[in-house]
C-alpha atoms as a PDB file:
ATOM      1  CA  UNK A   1       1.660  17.154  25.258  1.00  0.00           C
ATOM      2  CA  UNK A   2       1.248  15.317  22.029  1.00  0.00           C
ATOM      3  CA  UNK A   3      -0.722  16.725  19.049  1.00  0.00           C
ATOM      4  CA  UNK A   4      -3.018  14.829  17.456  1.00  0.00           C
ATOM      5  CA  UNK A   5      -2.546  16.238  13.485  1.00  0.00           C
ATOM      6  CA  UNK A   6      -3.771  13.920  10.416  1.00  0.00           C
ATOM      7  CA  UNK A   7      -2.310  10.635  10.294  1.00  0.00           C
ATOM      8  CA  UNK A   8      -1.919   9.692   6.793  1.00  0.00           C
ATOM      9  CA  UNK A   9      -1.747   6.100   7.250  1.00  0.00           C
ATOM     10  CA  UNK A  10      -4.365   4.808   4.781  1.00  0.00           C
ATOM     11  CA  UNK A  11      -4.220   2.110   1.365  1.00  0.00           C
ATOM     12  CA  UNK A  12      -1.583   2.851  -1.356  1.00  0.00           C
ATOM     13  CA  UNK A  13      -3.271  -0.297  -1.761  1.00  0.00           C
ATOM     14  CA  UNK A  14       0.026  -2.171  -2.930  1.00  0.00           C
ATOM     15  CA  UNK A  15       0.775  -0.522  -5.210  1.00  0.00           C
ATOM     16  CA  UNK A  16      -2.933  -1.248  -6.059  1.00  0.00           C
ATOM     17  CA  UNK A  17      -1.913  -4.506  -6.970  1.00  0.00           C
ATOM     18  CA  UNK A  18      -1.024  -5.995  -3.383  1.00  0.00           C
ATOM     19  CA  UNK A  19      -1.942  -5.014  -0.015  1.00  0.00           C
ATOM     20  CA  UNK A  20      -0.773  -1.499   0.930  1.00  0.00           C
ATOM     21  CA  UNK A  21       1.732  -0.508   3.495  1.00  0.00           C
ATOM     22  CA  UNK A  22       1.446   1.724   6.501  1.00  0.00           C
ATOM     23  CA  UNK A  23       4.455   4.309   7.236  1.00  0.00           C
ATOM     24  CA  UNK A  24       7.779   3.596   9.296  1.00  0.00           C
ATOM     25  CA  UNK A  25       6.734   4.736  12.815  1.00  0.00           C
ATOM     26  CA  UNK A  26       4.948   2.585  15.288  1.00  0.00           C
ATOM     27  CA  UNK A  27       1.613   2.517  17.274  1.00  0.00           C
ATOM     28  CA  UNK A  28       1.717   3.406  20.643  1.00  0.00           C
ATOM     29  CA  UNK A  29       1.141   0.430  23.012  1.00  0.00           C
ATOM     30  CA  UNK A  30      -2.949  -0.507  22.982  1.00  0.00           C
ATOM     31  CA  UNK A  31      -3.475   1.957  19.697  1.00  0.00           C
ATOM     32  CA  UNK A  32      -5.705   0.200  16.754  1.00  0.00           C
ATOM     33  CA  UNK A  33      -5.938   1.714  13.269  1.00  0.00           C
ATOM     34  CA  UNK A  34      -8.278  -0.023  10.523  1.00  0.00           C
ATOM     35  CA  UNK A  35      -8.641   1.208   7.339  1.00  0.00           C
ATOM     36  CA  UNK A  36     -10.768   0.483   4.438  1.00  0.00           C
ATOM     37  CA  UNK A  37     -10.393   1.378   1.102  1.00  0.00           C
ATOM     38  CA  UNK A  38     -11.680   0.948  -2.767  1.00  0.00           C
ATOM     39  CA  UNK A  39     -10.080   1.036  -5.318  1.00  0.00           C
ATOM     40  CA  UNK A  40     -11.155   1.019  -9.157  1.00  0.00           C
ATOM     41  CA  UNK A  41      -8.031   0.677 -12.293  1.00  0.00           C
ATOM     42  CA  UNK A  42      -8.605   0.130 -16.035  1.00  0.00           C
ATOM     43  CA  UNK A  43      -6.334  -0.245 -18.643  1.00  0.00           C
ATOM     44  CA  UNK A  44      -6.144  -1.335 -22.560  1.00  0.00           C
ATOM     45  CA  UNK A  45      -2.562  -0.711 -23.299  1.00  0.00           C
ATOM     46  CA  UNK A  46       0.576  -2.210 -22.012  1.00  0.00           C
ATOM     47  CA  UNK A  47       4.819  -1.697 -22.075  1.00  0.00           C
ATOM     48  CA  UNK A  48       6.277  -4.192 -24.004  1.00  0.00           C
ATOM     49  CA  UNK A  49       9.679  -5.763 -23.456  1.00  0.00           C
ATOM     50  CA  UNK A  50      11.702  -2.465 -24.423  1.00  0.00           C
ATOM     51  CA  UNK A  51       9.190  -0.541 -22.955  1.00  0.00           C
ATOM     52  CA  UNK A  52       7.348   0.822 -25.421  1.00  0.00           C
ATOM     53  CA  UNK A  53       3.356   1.483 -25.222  1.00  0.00           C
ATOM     54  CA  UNK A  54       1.499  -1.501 -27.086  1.00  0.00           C
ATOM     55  CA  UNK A  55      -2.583  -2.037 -27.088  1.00  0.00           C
ATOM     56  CA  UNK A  56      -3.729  -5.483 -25.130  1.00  0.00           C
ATOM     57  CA  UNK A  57      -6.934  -6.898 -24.329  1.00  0.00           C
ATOM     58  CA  UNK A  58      -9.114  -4.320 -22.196  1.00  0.00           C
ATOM     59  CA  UNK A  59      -8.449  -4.504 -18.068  1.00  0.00           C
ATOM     60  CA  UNK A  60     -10.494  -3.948 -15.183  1.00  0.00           C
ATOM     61  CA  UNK A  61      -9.975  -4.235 -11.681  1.00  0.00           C
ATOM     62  CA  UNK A  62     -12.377  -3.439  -8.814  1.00  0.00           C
ATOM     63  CA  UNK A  63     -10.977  -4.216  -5.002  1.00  0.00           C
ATOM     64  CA  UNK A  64     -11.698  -3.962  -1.576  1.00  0.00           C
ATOM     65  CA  UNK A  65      -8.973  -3.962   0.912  1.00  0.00           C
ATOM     66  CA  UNK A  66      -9.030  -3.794   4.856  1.00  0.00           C
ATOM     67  CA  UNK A  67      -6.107  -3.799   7.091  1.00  0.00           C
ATOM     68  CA  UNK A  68      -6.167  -3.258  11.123  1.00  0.00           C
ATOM     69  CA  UNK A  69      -3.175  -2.474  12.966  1.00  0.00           C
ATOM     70  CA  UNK A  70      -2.264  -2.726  16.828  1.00  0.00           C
ATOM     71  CA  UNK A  71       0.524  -1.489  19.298  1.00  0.00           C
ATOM     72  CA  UNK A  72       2.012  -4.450  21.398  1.00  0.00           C
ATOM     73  CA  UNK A  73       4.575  -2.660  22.168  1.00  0.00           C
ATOM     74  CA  UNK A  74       5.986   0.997  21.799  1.00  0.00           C
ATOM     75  CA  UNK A  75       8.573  -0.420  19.635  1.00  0.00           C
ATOM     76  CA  UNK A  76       6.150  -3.576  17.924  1.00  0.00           C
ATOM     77  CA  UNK A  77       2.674  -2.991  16.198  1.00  0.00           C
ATOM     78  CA  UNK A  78       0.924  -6.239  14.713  1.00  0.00           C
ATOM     79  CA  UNK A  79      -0.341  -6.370  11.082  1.00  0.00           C
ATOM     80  CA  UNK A  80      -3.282  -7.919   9.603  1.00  0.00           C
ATOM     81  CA  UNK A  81      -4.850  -7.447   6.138  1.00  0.00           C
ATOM     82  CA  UNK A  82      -7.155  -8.661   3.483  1.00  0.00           C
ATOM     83  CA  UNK A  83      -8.261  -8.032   0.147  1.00  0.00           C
ATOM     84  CA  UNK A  84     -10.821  -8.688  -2.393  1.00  0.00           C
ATOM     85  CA  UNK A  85     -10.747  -8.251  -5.685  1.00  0.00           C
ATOM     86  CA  UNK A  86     -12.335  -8.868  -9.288  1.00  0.00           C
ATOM     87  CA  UNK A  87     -10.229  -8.897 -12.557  1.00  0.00           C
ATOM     88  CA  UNK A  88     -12.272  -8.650 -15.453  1.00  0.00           C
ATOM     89  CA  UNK A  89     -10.723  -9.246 -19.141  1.00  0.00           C
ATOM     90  CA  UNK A  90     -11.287  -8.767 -22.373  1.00  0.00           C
ATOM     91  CA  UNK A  91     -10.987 -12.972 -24.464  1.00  0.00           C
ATOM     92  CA  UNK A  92     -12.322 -14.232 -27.470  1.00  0.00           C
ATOM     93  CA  UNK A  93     -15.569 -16.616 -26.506  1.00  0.00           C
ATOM     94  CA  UNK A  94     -15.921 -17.380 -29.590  1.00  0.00           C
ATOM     95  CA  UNK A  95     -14.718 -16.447 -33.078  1.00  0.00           C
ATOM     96  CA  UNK A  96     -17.229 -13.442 -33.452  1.00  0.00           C
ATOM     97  CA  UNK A  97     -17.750 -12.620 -30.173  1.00  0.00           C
ATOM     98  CA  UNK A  98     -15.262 -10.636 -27.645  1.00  0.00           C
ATOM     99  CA  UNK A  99     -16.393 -10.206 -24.316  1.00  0.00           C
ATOM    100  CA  UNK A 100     -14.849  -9.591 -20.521  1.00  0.00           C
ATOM    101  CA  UNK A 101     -14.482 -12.467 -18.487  1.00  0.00           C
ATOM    102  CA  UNK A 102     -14.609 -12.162 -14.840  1.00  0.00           C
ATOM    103  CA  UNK A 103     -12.251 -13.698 -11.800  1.00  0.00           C
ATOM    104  CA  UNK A 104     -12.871 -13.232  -8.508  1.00  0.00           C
ATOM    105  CA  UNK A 105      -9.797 -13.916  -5.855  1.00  0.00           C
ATOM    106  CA  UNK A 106      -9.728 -13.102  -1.898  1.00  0.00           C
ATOM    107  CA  UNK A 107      -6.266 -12.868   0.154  1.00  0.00           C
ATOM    108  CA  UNK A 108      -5.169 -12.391   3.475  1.00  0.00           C
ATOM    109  CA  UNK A 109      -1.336 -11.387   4.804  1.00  0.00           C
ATOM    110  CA  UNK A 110      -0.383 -11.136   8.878  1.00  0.00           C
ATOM    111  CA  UNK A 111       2.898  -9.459  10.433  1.00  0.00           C
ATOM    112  CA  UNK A 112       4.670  -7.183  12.495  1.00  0.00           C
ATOM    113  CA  UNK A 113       6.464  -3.935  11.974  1.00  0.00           C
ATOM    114  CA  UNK A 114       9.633  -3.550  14.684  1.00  0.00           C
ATOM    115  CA  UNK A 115      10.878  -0.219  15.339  1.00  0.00           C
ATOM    116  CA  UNK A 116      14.593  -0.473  14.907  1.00  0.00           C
ATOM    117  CA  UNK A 117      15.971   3.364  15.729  1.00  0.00           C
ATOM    118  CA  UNK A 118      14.438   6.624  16.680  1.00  0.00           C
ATOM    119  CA  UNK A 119      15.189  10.407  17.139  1.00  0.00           C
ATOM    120  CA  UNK A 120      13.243  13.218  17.906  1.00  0.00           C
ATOM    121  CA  UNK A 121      11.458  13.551  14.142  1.00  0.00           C
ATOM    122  CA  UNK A 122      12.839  10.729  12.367  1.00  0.00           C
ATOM    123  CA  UNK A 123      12.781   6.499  12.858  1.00  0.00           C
ATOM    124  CA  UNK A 124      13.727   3.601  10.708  1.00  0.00           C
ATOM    125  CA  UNK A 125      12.214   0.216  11.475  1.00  0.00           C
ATOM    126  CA  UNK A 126      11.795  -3.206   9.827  1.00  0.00           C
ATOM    127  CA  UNK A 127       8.644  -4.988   8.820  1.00  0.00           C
ATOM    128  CA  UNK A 128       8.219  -8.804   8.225  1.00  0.00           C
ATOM    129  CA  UNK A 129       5.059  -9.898   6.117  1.00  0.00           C
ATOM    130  CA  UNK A 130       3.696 -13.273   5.126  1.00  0.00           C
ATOM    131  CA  UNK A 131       1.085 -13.526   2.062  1.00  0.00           C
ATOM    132  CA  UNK A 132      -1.286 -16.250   1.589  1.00  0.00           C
ATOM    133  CA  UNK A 133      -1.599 -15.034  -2.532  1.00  0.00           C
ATOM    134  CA  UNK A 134      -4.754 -14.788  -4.283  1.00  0.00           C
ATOM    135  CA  UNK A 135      -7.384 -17.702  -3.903  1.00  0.00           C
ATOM    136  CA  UNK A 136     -11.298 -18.530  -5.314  1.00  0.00           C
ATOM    137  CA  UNK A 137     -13.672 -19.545  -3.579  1.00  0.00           C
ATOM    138  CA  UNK A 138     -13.209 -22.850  -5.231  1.00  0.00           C
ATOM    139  CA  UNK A 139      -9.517 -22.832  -3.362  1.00  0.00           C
ATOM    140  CA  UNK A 140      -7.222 -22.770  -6.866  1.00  0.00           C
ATOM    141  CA  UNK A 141      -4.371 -19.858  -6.375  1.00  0.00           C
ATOM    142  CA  UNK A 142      -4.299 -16.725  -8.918  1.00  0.00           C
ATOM    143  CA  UNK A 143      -1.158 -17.084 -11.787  1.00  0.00           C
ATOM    144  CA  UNK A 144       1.942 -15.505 -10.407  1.00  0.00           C
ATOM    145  CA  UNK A 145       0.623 -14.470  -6.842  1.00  0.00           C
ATOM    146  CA  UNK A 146       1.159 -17.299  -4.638  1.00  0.00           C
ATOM    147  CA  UNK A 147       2.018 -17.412  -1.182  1.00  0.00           C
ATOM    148  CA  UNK A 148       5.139 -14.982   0.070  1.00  0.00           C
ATOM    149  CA  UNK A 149       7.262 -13.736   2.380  1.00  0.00           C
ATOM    150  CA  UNK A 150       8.291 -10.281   2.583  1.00  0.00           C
ATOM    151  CA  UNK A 151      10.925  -8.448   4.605  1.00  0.00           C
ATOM    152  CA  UNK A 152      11.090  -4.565   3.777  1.00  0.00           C
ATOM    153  CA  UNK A 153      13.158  -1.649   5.725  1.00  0.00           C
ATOM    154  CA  UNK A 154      11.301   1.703   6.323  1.00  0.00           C
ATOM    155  CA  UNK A 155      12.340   5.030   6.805  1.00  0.00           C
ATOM    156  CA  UNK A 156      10.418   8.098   8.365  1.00  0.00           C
ATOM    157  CA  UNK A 157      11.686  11.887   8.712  1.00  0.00           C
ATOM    158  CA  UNK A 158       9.430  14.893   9.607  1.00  0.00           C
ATOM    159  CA  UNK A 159       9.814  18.189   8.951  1.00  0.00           C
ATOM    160  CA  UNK A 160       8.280  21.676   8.696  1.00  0.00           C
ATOM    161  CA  UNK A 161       7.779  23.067   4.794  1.00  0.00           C
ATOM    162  CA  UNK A 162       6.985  26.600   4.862  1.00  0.00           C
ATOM    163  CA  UNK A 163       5.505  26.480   8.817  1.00  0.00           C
ATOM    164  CA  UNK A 164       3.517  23.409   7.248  1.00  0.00           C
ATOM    165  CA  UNK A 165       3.797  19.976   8.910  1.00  0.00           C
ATOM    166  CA  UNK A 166       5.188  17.504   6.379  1.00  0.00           C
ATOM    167  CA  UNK A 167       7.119  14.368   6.427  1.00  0.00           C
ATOM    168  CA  UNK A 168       8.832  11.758   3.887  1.00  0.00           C
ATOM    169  CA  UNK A 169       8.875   8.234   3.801  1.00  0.00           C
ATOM    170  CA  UNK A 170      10.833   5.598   2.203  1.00  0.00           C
ATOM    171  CA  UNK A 171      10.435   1.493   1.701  1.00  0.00           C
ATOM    172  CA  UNK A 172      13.316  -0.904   0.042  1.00  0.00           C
ATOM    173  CA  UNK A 173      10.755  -4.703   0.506  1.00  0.00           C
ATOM    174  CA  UNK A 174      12.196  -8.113  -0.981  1.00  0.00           C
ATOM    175  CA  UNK A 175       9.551 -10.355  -1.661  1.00  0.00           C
ATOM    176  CA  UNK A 176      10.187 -14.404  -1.931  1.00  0.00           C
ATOM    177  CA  UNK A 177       7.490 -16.217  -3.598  1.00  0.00           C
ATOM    178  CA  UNK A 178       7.432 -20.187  -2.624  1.00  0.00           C
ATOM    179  CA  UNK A 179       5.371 -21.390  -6.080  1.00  0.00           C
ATOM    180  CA  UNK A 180       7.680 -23.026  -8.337  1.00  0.00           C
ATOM    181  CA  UNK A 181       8.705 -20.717 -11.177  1.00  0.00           C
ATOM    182  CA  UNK A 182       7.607 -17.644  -9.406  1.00  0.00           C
ATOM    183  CA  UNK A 183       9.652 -14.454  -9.483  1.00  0.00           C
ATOM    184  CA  UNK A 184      11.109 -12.306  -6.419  1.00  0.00           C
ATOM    185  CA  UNK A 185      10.360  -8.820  -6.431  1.00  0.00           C
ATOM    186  CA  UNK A 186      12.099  -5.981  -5.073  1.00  0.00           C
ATOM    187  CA  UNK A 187      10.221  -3.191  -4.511  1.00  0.00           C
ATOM    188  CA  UNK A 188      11.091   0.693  -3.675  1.00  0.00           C
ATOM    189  CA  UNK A 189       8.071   3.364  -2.101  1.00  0.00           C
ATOM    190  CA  UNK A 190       8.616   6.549  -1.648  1.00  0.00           C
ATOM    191  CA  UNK A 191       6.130   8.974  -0.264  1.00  0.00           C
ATOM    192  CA  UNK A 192       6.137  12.622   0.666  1.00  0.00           C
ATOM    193  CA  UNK A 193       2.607  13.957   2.420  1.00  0.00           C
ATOM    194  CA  UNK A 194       2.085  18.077   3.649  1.00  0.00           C
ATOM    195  CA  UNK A 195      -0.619  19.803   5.819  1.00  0.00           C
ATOM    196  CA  UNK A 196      -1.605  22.183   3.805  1.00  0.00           C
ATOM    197  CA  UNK A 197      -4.669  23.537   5.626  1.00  0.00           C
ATOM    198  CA  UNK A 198      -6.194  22.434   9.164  1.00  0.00           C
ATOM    199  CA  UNK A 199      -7.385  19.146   8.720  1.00  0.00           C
ATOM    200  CA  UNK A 200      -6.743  18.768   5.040  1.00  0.00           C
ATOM    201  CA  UNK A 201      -3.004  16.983   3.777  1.00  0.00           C
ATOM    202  CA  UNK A 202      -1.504  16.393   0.319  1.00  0.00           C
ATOM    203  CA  UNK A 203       0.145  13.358  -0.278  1.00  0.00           C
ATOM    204  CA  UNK A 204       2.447  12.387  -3.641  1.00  0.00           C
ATOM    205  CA  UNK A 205       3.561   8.464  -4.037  1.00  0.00           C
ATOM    206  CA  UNK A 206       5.417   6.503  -6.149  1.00  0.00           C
ATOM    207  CA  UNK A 207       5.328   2.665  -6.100  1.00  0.00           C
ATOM    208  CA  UNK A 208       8.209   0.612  -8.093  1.00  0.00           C
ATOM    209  CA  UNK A 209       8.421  -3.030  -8.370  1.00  0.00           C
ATOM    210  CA  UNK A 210      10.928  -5.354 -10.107  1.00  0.00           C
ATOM    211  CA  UNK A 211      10.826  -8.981 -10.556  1.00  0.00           C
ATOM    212  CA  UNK A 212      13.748 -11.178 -10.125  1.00  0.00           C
ATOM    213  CA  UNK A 213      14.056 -14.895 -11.968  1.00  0.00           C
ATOM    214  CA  UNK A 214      11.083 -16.835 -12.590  1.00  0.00           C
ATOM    215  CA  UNK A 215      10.005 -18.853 -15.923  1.00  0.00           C
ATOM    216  CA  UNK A 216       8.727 -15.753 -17.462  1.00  0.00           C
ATOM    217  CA  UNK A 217      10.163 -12.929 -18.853  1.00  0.00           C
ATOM    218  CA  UNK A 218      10.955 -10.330 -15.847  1.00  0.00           C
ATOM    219  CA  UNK A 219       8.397  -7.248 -15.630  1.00  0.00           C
ATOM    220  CA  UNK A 220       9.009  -4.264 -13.646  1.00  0.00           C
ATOM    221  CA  UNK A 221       6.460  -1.436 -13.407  1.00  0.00           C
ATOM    222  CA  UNK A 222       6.610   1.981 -11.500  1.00  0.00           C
ATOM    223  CA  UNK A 223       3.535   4.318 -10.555  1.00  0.00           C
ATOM    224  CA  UNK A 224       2.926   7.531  -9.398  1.00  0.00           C
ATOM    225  CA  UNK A 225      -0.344   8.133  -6.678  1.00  0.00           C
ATOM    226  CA  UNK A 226      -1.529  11.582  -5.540  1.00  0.00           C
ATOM    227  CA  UNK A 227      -4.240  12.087  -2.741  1.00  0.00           C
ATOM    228  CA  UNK A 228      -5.994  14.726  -0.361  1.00  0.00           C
ATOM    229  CA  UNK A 229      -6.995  13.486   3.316  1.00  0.00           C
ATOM    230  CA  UNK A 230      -9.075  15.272   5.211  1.00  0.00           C
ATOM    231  CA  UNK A 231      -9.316  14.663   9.126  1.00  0.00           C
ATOM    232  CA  UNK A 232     -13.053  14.606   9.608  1.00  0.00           C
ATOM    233  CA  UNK A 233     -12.586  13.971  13.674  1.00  0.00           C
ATOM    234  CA  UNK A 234      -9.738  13.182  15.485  1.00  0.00           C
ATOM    235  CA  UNK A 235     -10.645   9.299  14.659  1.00  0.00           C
ATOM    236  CA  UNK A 236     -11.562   9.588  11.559  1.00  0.00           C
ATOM    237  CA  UNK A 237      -9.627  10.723   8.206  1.00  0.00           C
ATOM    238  CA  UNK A 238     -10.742  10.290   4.523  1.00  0.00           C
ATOM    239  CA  UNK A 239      -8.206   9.743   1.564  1.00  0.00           C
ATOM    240  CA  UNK A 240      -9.802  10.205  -2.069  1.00  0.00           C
ATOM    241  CA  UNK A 241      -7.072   9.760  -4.635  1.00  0.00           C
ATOM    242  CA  UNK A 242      -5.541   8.612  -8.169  1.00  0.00           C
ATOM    243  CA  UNK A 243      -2.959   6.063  -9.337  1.00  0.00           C
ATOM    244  CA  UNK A 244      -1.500   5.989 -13.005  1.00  0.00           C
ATOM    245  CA  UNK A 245       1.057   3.513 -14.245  1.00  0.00           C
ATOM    246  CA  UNK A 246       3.873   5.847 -16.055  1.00  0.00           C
ATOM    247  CA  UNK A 247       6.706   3.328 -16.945  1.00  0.00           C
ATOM    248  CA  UNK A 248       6.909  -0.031 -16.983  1.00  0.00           C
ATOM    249  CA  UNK A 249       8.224  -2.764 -19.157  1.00  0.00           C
ATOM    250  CA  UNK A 250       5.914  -6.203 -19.623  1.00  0.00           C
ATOM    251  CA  UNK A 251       3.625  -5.041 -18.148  1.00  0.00           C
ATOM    252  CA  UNK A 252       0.092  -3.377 -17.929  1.00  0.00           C
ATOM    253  CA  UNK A 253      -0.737   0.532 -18.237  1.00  0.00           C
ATOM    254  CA  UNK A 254      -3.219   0.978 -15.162  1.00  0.00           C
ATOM    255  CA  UNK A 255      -5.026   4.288 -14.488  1.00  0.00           C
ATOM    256  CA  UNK A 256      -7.747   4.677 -11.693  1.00  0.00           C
ATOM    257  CA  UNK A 257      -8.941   5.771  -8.100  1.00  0.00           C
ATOM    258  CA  UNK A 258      -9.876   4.988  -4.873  1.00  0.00           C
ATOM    259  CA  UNK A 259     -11.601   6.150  -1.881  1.00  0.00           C
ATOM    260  CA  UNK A 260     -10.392   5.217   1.654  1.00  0.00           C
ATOM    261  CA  UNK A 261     -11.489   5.568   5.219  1.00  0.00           C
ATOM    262  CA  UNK A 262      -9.480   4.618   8.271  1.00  0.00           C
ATOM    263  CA  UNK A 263     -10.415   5.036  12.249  1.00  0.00           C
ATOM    264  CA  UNK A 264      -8.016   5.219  14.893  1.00  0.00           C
ATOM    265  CA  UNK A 265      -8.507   4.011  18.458  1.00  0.00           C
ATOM    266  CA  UNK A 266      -6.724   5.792  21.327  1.00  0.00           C
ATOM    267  CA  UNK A 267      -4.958   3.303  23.878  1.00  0.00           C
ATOM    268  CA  UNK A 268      -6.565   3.830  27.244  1.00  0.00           C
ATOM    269  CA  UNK A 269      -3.686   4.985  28.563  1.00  0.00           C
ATOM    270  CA  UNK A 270      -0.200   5.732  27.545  1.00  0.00           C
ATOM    271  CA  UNK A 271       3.097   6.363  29.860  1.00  0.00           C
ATOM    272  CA  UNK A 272       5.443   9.199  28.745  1.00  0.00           C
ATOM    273  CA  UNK A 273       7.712   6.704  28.075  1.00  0.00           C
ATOM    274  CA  UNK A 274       5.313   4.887  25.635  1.00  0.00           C
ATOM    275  CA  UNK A 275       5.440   8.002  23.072  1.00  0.00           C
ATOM    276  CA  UNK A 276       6.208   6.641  20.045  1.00  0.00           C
ATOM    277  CA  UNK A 277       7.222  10.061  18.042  1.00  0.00           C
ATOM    278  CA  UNK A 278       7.365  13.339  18.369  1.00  0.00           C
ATOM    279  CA  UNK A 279       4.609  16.178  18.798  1.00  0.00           C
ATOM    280  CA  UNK A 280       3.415  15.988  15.117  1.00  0.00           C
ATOM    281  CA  UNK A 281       2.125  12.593  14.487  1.00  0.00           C
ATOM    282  CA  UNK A 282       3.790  11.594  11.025  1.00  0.00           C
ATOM    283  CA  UNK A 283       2.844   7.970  11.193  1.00  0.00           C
ATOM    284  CA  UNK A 284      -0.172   8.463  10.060  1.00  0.00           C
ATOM    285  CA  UNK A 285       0.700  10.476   6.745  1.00  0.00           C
ATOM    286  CA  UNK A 286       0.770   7.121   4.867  1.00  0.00           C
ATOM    287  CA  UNK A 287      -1.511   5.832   2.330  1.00  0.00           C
ATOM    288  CA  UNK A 288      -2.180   2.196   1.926  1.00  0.00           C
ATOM    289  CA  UNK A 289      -2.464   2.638  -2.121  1.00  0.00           C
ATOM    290  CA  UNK A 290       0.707   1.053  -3.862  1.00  0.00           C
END
């Protein structure tokens, strides 16, 4: 019989900057997820070009994500997700007066995650993404996130840590942006999550991304995420956690939080042969946060 412990699929919303990623293992045929989560960064320093922390123009960034996920298949769950978000910045108005100026942008991204191999506590499986980028109301796209396409490989393996349920995850994604002078990105997620009481989990993240050509100068930027999730019923779980940027090179120092909440929605019914994992249910010890 399969036991139902705390999925940890929530947001590592994108690395807080793009839509967040579920884990490597699949839904079970008729299974939905959704999750929503909000997230909160600020920031008023920067890494320059060697690195090195600078001060820049104060940053805030407030966004709502949602994502819903469905089992076609044993071996095929569908994707869908959207995101909302508000940048606010710190310009010069005038010459005496410095003040934040606001940008709101909306964006939506559809998919499918295939489940390529399997064994008894571990599965690797592929994931193909398409992103519309960020848009206004008024329909202009948001500077270097236009529309994409992202393949990314994912690895799951779960394990037992001192009679404690635990798992780790890893994510290699190339991204290929279609606006002219654009850059790829490559970008590596690791995550490790633990049960460390009944219905309460630990999970530690880092996010790295690395852009590839483009007019600009190249950026790449790595962060570090740590969350609890509590299981509040077996269909709902609750992720309250906090992102910090600790490297990076041009580009921005974020530090922040977020709160998430996702539901799960048994298939009616499931054939043996439909089980998607093994007794402990590790797909779900993913955040959405990146």
């Amino acid at each position: 019989m399969r036991r139902l412990l705390v999925p940890l699929v929530v947001l590592a919303l994108a690395l807080t900057a793009t839509a967040a990623h579920a884990g490597a293992w699949t839904l079970r045929r008729g299974e939905t997820q959704t999750f929503v989560a909000s997230t909160f960064t600020y920031g008023d320093h920067g890494f320059d070009e060697d690195g090195e922390l600078v001060t820049v123009p104060e940053y805030r960034k407030f966004g709502l994500s949602a994502a819903l996920e469905y089992g076609l298949r044993p071996w095929v769950t569908a994707i869908v997700r959207g995101e909302l978000l508000e940048e606010s910045i710190e310009q010069e108005v005038s010459e005496t007066l410095i003040a934040p100026v606001s940008q709101n942008f909306a964006s939506v991204a559809g998919g499918a995650r295939v489940r390529l191999f399997r064994g008894p506590t571990w599965v690797v499986s592929t994931e193909v993404t398409a992103f519309s980028g960020g848009f206004t109301t008024a329909g202009a796209g948001k500077p270097s996130d236009g529309p994409a396409l992202e393949v990314r490989v994912l690895g799951g393996y779960g394990t037992t840590v001192f009679g404690r349920n635990a798992y780790l995850d890893g994510q290699v994604a190339y991204r290929t942006r279609f606006d002219e002078g654009e850059a790829d990105e490559v970008r590596v997620d690791l995550t490790a999550g633990v049960e460390v009481l009944p219905n309460w989990a630990l999970l530690g993240q880092t996010f790295s991304t690395f852009e590839l050509g483009g007019e600009g100068e190249e950026s790449q930027y790595h962060k570090v995420s740590a969350s609890v999730v509590r299981t509040v019923t077996d269909r709902l779980r609750v992720e309250v956690g906090g992102v910090a940027t600790v490297a990076g090179r041009n580009a921005l120092q974020e530090f922040g939080g977020r709160i998430g909440f996702w539901w799960t929605l048994p298939p009616g019914s499931t054939r043996e042969d439909e089980a998607t994992g093994p007794d402990f249910d590790y797909a779900a010890m993913q955040s959405v946060l990146k």
